[in-house]
N, C-alpha and C. Protein backbone atom coordinates (compact mmCIF):
# COMPACT_ATOMS: atom_id res chain seq x y z
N UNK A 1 4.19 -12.72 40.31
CA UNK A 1 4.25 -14.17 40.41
C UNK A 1 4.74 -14.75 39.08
N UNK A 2 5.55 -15.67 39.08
CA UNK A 2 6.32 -16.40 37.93
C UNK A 2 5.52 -17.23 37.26
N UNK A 3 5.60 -17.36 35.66
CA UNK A 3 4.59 -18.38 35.42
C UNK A 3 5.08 -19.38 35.41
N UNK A 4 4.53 -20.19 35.47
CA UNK A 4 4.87 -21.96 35.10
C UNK A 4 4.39 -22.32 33.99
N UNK A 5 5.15 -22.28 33.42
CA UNK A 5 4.65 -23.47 31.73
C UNK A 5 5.42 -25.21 31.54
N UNK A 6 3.94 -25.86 30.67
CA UNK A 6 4.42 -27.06 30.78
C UNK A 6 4.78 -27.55 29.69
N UNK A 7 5.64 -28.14 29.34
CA UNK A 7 6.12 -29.04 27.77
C UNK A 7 4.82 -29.66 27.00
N UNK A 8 4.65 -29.84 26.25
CA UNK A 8 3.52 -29.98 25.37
C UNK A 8 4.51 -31.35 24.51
N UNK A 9 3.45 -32.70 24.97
CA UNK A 9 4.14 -33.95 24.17
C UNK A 9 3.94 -33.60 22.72
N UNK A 10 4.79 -34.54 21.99
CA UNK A 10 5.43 -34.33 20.78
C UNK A 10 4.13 -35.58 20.08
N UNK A 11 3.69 -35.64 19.07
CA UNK A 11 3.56 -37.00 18.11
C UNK A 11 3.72 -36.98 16.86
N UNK A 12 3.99 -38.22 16.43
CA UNK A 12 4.60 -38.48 14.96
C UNK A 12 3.76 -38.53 14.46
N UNK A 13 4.29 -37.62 12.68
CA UNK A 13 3.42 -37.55 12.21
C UNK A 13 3.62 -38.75 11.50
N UNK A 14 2.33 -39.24 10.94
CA UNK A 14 1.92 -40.02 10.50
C UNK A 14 1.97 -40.45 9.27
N UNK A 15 2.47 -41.47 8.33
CA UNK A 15 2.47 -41.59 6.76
C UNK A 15 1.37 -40.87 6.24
N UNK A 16 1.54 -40.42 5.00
CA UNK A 16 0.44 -40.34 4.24
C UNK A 16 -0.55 -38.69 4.82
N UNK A 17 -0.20 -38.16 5.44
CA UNK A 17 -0.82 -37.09 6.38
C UNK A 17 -0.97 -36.18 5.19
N UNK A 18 -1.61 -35.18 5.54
CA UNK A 18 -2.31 -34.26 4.35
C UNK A 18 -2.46 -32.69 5.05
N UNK A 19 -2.18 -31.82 4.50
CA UNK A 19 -2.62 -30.51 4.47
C UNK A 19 -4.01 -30.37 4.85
N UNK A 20 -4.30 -29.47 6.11
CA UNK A 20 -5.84 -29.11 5.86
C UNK A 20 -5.82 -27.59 4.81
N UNK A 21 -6.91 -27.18 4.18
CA UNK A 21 -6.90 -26.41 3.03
C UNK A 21 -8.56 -25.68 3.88
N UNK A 22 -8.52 -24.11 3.23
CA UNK A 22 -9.80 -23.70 3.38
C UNK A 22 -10.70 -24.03 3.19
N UNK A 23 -12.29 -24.27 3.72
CA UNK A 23 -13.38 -24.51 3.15
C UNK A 23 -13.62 -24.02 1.67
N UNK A 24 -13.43 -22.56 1.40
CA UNK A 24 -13.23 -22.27 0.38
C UNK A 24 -12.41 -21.97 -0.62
N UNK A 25 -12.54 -22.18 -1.41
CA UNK A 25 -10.83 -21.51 -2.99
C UNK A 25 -11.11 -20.06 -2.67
N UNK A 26 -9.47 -19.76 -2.32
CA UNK A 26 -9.25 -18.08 -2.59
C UNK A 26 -10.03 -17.76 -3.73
N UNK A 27 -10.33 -16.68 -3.41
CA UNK A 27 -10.97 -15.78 -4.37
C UNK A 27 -10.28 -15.41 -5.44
N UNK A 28 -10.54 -15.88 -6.51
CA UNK A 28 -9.91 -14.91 -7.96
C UNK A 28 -10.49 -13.49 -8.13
N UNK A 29 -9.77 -12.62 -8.04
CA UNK A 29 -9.93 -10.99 -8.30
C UNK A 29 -9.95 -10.80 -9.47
N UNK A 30 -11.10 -10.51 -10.18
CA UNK A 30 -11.56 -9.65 -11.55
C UNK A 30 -12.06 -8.14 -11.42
N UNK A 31 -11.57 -7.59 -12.62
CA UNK A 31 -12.39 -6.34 -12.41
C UNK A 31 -13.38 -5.85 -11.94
N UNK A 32 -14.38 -6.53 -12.07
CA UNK A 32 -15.68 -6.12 -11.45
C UNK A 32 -16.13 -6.87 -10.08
N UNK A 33 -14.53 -7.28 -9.33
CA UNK A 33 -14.18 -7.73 -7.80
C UNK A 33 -14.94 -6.57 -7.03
N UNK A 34 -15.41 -6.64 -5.89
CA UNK A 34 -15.30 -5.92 -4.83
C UNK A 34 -13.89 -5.32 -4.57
N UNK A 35 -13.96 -3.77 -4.48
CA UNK A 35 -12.94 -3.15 -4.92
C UNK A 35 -11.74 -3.53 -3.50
N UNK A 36 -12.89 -3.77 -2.10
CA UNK A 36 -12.41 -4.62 -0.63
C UNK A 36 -10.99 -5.58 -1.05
N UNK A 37 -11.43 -6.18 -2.20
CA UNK A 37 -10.30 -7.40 -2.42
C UNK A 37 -9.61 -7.17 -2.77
N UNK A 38 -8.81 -5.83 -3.29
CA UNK A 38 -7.64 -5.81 -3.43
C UNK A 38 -7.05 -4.35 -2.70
N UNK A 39 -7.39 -4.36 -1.81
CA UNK A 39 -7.32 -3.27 -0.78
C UNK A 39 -6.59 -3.91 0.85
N UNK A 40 -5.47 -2.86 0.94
CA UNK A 40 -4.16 -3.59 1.95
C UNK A 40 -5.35 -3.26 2.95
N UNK A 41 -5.76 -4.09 3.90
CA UNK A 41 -6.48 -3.57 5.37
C UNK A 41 -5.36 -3.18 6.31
N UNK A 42 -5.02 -2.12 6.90
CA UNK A 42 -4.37 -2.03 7.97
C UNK A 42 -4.65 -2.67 9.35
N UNK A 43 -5.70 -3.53 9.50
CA UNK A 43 -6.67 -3.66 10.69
C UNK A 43 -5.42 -4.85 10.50
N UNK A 44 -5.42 -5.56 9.40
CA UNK A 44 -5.11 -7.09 9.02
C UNK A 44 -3.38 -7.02 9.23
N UNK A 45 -2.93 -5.67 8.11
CA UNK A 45 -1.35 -5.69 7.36
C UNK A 45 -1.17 -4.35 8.66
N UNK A 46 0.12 -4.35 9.41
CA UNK A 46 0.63 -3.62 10.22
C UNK A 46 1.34 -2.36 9.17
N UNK A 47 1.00 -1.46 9.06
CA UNK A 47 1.33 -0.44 8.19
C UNK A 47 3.21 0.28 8.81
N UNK A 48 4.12 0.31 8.01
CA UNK A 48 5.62 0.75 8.01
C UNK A 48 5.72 1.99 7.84
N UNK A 49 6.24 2.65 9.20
CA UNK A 49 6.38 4.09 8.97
C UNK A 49 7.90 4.70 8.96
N UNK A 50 7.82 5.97 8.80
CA UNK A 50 9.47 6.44 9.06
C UNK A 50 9.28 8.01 9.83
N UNK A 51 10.59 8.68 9.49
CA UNK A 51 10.19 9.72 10.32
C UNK A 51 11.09 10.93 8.52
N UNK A 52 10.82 12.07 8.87
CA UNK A 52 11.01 13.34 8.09
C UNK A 52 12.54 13.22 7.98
N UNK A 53 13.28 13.38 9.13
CA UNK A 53 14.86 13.66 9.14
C UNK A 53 15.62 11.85 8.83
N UNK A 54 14.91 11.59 8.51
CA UNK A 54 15.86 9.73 8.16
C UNK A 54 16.59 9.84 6.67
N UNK A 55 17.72 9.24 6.76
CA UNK A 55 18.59 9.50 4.92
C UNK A 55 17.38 8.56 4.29
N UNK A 56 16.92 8.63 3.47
CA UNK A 56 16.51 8.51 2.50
C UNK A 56 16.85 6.54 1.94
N UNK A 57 18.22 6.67 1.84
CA UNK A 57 18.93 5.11 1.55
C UNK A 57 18.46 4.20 2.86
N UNK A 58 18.28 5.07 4.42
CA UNK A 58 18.03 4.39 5.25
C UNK A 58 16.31 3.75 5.47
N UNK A 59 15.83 4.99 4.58
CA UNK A 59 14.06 4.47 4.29
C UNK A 59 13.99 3.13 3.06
N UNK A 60 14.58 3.46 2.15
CA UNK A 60 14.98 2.48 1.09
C UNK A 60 15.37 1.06 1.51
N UNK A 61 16.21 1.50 2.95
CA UNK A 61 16.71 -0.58 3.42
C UNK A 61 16.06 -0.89 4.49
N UNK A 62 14.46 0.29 5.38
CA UNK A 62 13.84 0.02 5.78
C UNK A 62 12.77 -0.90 4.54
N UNK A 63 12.28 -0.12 3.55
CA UNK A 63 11.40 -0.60 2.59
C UNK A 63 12.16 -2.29 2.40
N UNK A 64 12.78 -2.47 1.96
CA UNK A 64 13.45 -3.64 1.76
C UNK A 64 13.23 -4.75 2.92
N UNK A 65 14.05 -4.48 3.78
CA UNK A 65 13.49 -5.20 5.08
C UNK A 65 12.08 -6.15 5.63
N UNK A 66 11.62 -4.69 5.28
CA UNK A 66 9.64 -5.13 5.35
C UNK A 66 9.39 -5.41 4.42
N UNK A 67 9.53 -5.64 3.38
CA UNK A 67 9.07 -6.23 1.91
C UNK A 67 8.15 -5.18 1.57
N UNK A 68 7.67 -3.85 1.63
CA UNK A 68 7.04 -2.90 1.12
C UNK A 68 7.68 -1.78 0.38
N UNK A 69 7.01 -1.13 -0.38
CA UNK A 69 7.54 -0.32 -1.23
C UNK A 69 6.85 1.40 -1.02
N UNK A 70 6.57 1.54 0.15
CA UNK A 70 6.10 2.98 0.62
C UNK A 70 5.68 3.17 1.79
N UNK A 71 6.33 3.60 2.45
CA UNK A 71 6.94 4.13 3.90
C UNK A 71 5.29 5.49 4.29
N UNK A 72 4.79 5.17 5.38
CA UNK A 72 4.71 6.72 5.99
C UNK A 72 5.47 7.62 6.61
N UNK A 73 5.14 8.83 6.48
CA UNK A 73 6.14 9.48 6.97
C UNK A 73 5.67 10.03 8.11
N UNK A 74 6.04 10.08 9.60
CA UNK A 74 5.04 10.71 10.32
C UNK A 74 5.97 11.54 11.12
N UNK A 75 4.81 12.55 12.51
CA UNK A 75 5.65 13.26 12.76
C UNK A 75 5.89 13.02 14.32
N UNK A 76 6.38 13.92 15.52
CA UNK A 76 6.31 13.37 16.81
C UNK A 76 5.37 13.05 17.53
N UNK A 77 4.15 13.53 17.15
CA UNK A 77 2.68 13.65 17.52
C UNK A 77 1.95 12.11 16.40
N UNK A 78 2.80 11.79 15.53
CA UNK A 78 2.41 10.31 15.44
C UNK A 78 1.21 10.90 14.34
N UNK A 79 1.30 11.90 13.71
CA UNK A 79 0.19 12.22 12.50
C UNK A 79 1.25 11.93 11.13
N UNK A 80 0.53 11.64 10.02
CA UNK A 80 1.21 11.65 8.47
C UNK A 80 1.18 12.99 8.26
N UNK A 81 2.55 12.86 8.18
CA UNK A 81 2.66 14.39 7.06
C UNK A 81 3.15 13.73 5.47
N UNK A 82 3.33 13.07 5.26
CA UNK A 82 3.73 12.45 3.68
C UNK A 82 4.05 11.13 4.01
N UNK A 83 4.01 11.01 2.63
CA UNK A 83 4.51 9.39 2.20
C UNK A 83 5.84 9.45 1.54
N UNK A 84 6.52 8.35 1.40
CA UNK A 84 7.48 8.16 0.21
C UNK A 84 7.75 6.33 -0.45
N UNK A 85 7.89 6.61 -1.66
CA UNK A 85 7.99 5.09 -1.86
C UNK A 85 9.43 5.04 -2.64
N UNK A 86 9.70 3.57 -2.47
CA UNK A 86 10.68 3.26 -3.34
C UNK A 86 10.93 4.01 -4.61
N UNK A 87 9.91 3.78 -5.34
CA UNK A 87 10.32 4.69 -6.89
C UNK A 87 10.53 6.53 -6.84
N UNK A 88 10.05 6.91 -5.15
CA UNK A 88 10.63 8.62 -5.01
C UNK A 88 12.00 8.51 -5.01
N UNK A 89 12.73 7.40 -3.69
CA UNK A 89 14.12 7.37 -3.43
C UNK A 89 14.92 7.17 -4.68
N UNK A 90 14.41 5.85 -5.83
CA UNK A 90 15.35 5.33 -6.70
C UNK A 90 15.49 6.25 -8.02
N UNK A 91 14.29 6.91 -7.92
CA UNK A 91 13.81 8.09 -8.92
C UNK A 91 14.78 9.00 -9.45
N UNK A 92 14.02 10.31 -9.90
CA UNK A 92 14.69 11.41 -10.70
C UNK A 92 15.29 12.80 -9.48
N UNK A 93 14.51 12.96 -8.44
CA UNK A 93 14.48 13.83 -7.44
C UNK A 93 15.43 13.69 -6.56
N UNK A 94 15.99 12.53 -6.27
CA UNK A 94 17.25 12.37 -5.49
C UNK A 94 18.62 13.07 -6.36
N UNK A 95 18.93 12.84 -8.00
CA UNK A 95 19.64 13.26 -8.39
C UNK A 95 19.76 14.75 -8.83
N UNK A 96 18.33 15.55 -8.74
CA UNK A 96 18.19 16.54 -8.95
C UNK A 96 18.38 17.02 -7.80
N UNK A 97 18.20 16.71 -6.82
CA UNK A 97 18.61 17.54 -5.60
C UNK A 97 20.20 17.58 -5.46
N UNK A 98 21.16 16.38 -5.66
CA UNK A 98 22.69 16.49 -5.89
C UNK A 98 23.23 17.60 -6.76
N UNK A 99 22.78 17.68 -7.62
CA UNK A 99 23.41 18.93 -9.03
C UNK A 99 22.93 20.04 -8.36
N UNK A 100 21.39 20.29 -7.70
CA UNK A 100 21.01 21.45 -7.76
C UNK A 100 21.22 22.29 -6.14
N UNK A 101 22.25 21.24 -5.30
CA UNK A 101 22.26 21.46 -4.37
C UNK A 101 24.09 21.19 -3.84
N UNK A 102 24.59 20.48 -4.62
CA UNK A 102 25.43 19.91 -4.35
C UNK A 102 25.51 19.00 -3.15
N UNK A 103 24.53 18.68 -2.44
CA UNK A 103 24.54 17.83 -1.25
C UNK A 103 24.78 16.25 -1.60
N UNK A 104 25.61 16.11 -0.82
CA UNK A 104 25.68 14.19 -1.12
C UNK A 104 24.33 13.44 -1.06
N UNK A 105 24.47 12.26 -1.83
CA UNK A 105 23.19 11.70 -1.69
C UNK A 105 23.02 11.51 -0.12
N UNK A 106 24.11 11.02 0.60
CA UNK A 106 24.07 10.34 2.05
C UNK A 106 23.31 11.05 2.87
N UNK A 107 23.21 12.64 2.54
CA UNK A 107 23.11 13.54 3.52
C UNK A 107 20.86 14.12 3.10
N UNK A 108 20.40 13.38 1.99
CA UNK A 108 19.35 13.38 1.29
C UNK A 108 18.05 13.02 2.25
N UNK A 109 17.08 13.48 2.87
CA UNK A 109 16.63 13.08 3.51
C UNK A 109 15.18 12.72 3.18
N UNK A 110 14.38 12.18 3.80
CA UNK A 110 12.75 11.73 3.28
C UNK A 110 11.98 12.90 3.18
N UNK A 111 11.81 14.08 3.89
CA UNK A 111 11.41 15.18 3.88
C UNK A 111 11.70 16.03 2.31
N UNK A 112 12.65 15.42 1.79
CA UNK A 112 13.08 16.68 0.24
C UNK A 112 12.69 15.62 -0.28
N UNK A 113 11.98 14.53 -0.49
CA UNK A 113 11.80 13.77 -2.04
C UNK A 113 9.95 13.05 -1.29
N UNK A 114 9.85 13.78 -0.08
CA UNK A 114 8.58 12.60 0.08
C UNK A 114 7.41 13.72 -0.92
N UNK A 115 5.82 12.70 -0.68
CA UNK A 115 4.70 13.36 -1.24
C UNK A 115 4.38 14.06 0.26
N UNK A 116 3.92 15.56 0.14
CA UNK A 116 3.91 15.69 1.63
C UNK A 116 2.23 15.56 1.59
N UNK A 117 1.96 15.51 3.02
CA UNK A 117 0.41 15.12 3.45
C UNK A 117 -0.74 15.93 2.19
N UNK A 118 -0.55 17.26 2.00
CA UNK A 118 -1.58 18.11 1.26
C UNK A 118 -1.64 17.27 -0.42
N UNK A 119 -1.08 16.53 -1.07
CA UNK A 119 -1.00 16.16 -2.03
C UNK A 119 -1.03 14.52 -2.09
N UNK A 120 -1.37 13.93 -0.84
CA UNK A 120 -2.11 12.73 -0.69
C UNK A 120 -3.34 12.48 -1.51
N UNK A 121 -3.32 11.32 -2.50
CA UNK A 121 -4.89 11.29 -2.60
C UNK A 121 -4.99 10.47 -1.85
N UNK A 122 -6.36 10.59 -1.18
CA UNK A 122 -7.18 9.94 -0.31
C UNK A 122 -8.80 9.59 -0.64
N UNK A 123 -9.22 8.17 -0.51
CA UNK A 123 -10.45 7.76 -0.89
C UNK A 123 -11.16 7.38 0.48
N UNK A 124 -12.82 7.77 0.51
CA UNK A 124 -13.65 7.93 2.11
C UNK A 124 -13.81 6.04 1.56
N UNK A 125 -14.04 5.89 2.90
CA UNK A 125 -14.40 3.99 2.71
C UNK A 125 -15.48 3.92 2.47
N UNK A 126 -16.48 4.93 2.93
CA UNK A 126 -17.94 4.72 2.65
C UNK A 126 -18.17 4.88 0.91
N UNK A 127 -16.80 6.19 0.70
CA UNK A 127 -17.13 6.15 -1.17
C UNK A 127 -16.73 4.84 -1.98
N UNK A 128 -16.05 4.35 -1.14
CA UNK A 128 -15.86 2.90 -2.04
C UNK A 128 -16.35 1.42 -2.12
N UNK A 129 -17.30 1.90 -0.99
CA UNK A 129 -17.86 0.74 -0.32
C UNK A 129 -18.41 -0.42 -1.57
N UNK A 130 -19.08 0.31 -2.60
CA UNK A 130 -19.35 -0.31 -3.60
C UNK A 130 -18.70 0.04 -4.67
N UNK A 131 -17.74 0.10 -4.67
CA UNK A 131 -16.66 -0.01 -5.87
C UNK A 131 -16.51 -0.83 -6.43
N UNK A 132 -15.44 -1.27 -7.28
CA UNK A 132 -15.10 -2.48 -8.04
C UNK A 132 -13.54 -2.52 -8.12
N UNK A 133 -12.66 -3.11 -8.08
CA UNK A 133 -11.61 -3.04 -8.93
C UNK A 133 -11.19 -1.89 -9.80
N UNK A 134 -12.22 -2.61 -11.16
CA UNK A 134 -12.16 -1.48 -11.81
C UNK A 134 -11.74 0.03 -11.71
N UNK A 135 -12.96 0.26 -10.62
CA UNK A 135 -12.95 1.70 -10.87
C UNK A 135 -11.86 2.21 -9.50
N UNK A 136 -11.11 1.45 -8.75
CA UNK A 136 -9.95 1.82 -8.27
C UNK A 136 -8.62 2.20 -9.01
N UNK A 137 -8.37 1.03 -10.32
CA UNK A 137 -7.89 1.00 -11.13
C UNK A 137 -7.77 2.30 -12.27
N UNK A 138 -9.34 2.87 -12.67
CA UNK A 138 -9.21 4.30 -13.08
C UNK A 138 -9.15 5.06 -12.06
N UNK A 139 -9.32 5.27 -11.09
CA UNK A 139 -9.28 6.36 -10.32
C UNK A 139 -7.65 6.99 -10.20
N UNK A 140 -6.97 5.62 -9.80
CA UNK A 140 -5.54 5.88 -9.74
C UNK A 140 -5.09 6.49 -11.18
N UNK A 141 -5.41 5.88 -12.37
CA UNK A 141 -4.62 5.98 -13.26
C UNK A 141 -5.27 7.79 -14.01
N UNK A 142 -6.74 8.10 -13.46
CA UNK A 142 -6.74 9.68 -13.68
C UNK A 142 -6.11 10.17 -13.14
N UNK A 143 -5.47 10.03 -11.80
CA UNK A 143 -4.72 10.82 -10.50
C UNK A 143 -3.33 10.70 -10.84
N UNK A 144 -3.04 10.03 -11.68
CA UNK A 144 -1.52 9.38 -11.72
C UNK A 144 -0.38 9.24 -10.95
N UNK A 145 -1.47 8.35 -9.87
CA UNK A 145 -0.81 7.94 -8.81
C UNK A 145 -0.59 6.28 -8.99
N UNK A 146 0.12 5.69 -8.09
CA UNK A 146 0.16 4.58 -8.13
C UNK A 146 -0.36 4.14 -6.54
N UNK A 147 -0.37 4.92 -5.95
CA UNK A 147 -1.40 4.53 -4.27
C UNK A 147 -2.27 5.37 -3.87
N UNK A 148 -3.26 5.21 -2.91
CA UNK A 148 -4.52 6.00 -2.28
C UNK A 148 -4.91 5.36 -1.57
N UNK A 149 -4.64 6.05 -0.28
CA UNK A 149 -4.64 5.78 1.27
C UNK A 149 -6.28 5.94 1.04
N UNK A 150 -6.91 4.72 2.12
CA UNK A 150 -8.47 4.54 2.22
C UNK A 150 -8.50 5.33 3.88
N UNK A 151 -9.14 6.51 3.71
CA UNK A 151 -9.51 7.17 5.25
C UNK A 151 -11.42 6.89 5.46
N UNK A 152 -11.22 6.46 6.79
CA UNK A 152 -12.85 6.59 7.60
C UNK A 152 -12.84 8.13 8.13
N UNK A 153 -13.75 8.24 8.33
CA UNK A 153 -14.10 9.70 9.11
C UNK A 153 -14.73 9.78 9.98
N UNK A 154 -14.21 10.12 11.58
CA UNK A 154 -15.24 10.21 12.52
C UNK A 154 -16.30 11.33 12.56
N UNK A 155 -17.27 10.68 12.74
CA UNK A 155 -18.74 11.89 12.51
C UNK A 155 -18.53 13.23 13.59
N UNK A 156 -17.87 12.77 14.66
CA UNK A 156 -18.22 13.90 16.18
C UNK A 156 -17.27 14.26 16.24
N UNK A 157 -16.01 13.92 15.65
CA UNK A 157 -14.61 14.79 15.35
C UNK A 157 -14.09 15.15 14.58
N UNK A 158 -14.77 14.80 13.04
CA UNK A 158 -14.79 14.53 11.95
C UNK A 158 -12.89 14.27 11.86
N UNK A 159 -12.34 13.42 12.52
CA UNK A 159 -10.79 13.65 12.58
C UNK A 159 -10.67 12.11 11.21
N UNK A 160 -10.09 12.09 10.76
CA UNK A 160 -9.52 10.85 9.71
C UNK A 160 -8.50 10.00 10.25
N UNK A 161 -8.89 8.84 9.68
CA UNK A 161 -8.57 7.28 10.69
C UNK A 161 -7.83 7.15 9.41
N UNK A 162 -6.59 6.53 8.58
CA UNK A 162 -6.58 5.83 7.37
C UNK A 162 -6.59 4.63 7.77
N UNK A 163 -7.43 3.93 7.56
CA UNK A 163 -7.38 2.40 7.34
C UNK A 163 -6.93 1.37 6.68
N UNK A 164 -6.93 1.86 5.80
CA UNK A 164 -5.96 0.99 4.52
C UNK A 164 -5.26 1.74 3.60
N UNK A 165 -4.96 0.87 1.84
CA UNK A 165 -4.74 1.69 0.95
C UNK A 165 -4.20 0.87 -0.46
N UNK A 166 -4.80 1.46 -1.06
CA UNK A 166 -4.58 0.26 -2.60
C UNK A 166 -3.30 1.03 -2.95
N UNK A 167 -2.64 -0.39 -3.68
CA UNK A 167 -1.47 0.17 -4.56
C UNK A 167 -1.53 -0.88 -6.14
N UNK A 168 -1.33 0.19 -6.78
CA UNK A 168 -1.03 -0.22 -8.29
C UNK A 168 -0.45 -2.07 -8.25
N UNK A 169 0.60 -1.72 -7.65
CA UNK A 169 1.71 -3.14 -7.60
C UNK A 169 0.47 -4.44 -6.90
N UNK A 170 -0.15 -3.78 -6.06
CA UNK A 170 -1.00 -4.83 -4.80
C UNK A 170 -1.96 -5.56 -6.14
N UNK A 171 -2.66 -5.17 -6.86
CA UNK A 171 -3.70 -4.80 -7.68
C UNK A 171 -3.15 -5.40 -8.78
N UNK A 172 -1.98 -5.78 -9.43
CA UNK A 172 -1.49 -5.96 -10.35
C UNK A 172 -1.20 -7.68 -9.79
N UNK A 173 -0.80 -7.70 -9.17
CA UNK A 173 -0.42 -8.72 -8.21
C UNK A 173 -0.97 -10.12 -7.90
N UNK A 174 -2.58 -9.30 -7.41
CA UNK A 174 -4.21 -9.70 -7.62
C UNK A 174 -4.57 -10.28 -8.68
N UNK A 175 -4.60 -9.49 -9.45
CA UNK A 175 -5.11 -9.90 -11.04
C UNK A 175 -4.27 -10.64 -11.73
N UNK A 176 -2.95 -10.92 -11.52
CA UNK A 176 -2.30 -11.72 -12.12
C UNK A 176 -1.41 -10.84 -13.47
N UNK A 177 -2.06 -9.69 -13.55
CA UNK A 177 -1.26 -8.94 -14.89
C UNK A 177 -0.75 -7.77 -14.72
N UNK A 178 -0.14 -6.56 -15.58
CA UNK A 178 0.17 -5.60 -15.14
C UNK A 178 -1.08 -4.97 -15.91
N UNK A 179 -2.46 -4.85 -15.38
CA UNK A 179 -3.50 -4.00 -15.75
C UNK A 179 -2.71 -2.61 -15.80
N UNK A 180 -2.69 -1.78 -15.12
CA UNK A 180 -2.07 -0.56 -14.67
C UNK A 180 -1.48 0.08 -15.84
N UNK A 181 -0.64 -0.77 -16.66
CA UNK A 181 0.13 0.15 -18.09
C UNK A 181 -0.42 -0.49 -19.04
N UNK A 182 -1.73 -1.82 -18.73
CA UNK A 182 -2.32 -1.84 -20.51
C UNK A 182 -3.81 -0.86 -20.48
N UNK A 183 -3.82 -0.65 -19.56
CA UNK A 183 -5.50 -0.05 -19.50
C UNK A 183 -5.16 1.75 -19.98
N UNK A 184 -6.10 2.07 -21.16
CA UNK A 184 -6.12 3.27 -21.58
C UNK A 184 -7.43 3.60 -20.95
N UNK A 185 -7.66 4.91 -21.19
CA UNK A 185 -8.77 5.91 -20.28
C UNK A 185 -10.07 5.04 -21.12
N UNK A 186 -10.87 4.91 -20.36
CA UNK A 186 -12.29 4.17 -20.44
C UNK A 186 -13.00 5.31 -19.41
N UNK A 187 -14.73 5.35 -20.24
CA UNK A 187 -15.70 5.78 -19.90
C UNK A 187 -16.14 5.59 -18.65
N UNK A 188 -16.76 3.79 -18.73
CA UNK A 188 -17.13 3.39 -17.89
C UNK A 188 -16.65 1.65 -17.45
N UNK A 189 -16.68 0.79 -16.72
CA UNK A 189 -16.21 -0.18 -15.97
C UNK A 189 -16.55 -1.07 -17.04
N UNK A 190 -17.38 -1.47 -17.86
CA UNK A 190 -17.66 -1.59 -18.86
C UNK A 190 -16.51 -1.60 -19.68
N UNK A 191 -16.14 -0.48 -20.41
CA UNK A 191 -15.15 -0.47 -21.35
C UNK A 191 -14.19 -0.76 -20.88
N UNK A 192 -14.01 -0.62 -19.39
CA UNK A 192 -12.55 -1.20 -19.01
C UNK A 192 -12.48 -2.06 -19.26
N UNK A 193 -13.38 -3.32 -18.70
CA UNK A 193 -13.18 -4.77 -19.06
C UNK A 193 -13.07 -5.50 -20.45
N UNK A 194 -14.07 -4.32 -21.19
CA UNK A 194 -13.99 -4.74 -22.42
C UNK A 194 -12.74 -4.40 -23.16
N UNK A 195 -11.84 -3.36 -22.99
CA UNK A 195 -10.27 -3.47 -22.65
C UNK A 195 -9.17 -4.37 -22.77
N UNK A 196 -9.28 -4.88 -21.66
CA UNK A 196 -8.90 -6.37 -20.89
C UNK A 196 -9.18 -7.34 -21.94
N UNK A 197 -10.34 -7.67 -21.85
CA UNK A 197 -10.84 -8.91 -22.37
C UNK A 197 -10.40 -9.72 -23.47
């Protein structure tokens, strides 16, 4: 059966009319934020994937497109086997594969420059539940990574959900600064801020 829809009258807006605004002011993100607040939710942000055999330039003007800077990589069965981000494609590994292979860049695919699945870091949501900023912020920068996919874990299949995933850039973004290259190794959350400060 066909639907019927009806025109919806028009009215003018009115002089002087005003923005409605949240009950509350966005949240300012500080270090010792709930680490939640600067964490991409996938539930919220629709996560951008690719596939293994795609050129590489073609993941690059996917990234572009979507305004993101790291692609999943998945497989026919719809599991991650790696990631890749902008700075793998624009990187050192694309040109090392040309000299050491002679292959054109064109012919370069996401599979020879991605991170593959076994070298993912990955953080449990329950371990971060009470996190901070902060200590997302060191975690990455011991790992020397610039992202870490947030996985749940089912108890009766124990199979892994990723749900989200912080990135350096997201986090930097947040805070308003590039924390990420002024912060040297600190003890504790503490000295980080005192760092900062």
């Amino acid at each position: 059966m066909p639907y019927s829809f009806e025109t919806i009258a028009c009215v003018t807006l009115e002089p002087h009319s005003t923005l409605a605004h949240p009950t509350t002011p966005p949240e300012i993100v500080k270090l010792d934020s709930p680490a939640a607040a600067v964490m991409t939710n996938f539930k919220v942000v629709h996560p951008i994937s690719t596939r293994p055999e795609v050129a590489i330039d073609v993941a690059l003007k996917k990234m572009k497109t979507s305004g993101v800077r790291l692609l999943f990589v998945m497989n026919d069965a719809d599991q991650i086997i790696g990631l890749i981000t902008a700075k793998d494609i624009m990187g050192e590994r694309p040109i090392q594969i040309t000299q050491q292979t002679r292959m054109p860049r064109a012919e370069i695919t996401v599979s020879a420059v991605m991170t593959p699945q076994p070298d993912i870091c990955a953080l449990d949501a329950q371990a971060i539940h009470d996190a901070r900023v902060g200590d997302i912020i060191e975690t990455l920068r011991k790992q020397g990574r610039q992202h870490a996919l947030v996985v749940k874990t089912d108890k009766a299949t124990q199979s892994q959900r990723v749900i989200g995933m912080f990135s350096t850039s997201q986090i930097d973004k947040l805070l308003g600064y590039n924390v990420t290259t002024e912060v040297h190794p600190a003890r504790s959350l503490a000295a980080l801020v005192g760092q900062i400060a």
